[in-house]
N, C-alpha and C. Protein backbone atom coordinates (compact mmCIF):
# COMPACT_ATOMS: atom_id res chain seq x y z
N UNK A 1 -20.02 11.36 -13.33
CA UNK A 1 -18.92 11.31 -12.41
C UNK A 1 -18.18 9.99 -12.58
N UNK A 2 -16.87 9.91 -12.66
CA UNK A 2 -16.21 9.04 -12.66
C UNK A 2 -15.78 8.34 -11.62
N UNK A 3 -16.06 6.88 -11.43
CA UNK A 3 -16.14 5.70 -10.02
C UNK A 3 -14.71 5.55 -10.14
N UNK A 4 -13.81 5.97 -10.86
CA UNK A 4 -12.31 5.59 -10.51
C UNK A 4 -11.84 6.81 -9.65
N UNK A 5 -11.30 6.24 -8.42
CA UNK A 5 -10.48 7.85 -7.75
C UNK A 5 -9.06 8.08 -8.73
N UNK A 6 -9.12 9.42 -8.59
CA UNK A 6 -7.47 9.86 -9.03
C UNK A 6 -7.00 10.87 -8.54
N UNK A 7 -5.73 10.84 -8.57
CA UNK A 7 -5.19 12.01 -8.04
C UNK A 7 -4.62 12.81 -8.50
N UNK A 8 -3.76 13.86 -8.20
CA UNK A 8 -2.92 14.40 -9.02
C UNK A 8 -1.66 14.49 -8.94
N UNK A 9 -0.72 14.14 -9.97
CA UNK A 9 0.50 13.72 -10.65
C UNK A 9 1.32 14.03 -9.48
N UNK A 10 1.81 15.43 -8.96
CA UNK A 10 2.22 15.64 -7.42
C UNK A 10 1.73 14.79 -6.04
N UNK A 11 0.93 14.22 -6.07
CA UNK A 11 0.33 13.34 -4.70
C UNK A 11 0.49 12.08 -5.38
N UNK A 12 0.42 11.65 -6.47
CA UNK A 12 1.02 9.94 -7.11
C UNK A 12 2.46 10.01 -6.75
N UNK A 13 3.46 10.94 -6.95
CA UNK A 13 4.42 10.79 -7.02
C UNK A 13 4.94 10.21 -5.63
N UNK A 14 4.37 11.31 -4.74
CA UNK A 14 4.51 11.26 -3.12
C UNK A 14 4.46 9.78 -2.69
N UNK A 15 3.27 9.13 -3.38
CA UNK A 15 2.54 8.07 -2.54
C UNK A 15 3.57 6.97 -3.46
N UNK A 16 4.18 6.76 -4.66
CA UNK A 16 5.09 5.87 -5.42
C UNK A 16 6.40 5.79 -4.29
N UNK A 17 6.89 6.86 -4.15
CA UNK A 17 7.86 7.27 -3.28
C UNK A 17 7.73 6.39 -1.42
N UNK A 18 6.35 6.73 -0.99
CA UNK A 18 6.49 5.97 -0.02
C UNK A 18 6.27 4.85 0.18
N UNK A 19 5.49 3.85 -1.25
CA UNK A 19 5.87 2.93 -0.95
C UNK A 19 6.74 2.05 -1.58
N UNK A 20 8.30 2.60 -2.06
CA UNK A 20 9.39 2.43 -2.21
C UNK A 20 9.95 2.26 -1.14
N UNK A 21 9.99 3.18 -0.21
CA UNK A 21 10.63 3.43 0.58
C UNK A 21 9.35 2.56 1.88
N UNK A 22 8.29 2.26 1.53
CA UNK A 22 8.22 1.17 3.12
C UNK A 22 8.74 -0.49 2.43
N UNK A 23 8.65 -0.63 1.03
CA UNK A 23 9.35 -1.85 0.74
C UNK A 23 10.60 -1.99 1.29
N UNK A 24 11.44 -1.03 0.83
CA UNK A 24 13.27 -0.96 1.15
C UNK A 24 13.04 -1.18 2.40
N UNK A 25 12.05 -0.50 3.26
CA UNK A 25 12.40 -0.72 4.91
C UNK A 25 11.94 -2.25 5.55
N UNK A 26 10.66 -2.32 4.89
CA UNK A 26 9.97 -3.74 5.69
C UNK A 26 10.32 -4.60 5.07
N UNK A 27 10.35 -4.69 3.60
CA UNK A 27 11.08 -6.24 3.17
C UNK A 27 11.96 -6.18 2.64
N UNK A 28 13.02 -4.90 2.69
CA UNK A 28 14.21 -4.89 2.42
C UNK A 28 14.35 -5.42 0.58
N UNK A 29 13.00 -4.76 0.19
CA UNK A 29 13.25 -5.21 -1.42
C UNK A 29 13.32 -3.30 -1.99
N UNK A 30 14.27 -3.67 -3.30
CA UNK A 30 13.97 -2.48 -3.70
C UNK A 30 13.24 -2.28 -5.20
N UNK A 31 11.85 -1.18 -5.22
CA UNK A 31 11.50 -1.37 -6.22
C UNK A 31 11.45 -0.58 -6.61
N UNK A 32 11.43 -0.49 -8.56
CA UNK A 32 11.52 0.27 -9.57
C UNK A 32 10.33 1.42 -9.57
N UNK A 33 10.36 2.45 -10.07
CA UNK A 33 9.32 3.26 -9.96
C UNK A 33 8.28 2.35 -10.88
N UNK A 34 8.40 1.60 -11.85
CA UNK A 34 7.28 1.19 -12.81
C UNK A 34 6.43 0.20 -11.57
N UNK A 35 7.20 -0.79 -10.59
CA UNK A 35 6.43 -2.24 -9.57
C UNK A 35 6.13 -0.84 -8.91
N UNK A 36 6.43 -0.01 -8.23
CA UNK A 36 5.76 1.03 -7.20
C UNK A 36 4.41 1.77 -7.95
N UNK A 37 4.79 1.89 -9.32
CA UNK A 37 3.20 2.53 -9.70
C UNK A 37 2.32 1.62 -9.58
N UNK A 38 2.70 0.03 -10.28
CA UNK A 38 1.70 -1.15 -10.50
C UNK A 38 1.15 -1.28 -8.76
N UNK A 39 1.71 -1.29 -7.61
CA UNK A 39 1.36 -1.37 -6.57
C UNK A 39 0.17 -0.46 -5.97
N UNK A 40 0.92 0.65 -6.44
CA UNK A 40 -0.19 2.05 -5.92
C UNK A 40 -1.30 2.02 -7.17
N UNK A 41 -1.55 1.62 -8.20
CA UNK A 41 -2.48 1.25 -8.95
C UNK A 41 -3.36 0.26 -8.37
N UNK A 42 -3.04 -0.82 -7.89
CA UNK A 42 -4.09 -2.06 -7.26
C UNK A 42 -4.35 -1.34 -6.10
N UNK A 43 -3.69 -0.19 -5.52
CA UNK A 43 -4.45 -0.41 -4.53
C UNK A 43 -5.70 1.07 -4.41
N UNK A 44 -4.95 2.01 -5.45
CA UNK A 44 -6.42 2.41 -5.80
C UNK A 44 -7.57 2.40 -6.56
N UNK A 45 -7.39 1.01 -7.11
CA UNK A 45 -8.21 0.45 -7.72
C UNK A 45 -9.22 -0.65 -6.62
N UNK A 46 -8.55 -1.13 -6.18
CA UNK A 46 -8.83 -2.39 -4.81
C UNK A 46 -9.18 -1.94 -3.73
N UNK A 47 -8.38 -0.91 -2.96
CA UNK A 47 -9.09 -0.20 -1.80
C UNK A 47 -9.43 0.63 -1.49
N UNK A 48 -8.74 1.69 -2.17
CA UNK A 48 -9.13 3.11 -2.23
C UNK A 48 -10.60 3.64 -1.88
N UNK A 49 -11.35 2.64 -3.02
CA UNK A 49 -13.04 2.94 -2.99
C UNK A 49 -13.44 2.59 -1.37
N UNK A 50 -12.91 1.57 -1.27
CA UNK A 50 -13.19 1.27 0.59
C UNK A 50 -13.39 2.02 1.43
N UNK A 51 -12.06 2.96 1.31
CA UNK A 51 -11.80 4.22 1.85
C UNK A 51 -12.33 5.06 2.22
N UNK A 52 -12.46 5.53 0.78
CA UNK A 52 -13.69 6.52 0.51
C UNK A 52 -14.59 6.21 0.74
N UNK A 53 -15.55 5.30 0.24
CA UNK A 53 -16.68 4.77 0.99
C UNK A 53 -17.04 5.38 2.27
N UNK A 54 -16.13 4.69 3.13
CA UNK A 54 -16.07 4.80 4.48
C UNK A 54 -16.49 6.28 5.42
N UNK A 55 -15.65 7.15 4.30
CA UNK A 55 -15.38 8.52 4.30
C UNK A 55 -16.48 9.29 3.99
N UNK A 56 -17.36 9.05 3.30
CA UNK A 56 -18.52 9.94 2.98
C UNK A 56 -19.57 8.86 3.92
N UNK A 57 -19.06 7.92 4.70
CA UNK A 57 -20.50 7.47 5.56
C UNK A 57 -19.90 8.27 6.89
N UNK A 58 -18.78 7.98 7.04
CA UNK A 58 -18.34 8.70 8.17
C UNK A 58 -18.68 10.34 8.38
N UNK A 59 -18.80 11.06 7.45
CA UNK A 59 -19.28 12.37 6.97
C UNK A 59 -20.78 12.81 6.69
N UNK A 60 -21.19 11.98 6.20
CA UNK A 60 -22.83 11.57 6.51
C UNK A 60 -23.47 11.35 7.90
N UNK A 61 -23.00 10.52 8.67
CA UNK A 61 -23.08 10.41 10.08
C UNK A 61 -23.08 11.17 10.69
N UNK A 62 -21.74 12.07 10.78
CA UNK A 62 -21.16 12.99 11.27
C UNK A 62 -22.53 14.48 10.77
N UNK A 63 -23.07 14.62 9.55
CA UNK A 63 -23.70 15.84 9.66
C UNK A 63 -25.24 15.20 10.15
N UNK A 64 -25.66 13.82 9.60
CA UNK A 64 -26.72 13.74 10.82
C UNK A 64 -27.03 13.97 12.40
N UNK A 65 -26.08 13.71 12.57
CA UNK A 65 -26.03 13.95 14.23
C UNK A 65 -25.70 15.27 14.39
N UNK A 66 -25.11 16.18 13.83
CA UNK A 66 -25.16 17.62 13.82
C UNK A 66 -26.20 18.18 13.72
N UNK A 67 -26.96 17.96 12.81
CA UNK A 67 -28.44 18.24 12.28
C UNK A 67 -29.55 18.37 13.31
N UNK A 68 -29.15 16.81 14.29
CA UNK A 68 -30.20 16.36 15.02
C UNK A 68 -30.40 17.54 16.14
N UNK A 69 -29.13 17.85 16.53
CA UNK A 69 -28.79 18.93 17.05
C UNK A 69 -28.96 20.37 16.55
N UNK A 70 -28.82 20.91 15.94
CA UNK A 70 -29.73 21.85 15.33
C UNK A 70 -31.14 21.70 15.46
N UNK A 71 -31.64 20.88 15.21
CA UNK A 71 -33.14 20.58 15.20
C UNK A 71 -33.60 20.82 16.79
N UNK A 72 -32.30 20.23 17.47
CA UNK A 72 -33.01 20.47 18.82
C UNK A 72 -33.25 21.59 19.67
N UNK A 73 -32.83 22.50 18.63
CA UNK A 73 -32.65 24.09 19.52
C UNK A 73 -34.01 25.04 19.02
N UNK A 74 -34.77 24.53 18.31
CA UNK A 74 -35.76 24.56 18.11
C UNK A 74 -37.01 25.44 19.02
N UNK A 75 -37.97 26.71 18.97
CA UNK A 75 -38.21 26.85 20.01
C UNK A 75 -39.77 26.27 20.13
């Protein structure tokens, strides 16, 4: 399995796009699609995994305590 997330070409595009468009709005800079990929690159390289991380503990959690519950119906 590969430790790099990726996405697909339709959901990169989306996510280049918005953060074009939160630059133009919050710092009133405008950037090229090439600085919008390099951006959305660091950051699923940099945080993304965070994310996710987060996401399969949060989901993990989430079916332990389901479980526990199941277990408790037990007769």
């Amino acid at each position: 399995m590969s430790s790099k997330i990726e996405v697909n070409k339709e959901s990169r595009e989306v996510m280049i796009a918005e953060i074009k468009a939160f630059f133009s709005k919050e710092r009133d800079e405008d950037l090229g699609d090439l600085a919008a990929y390099l951006v959305l690159d660091f950051f699923m390289e940099k945080l993304a995994p965070v994310v996710y991380n987060q996401g399969i503990y949060d989901s993990y959690k989430y079916m332990s305590e389901r479980t526990e519950d199941l277990l408790g119906i037990q007769r």
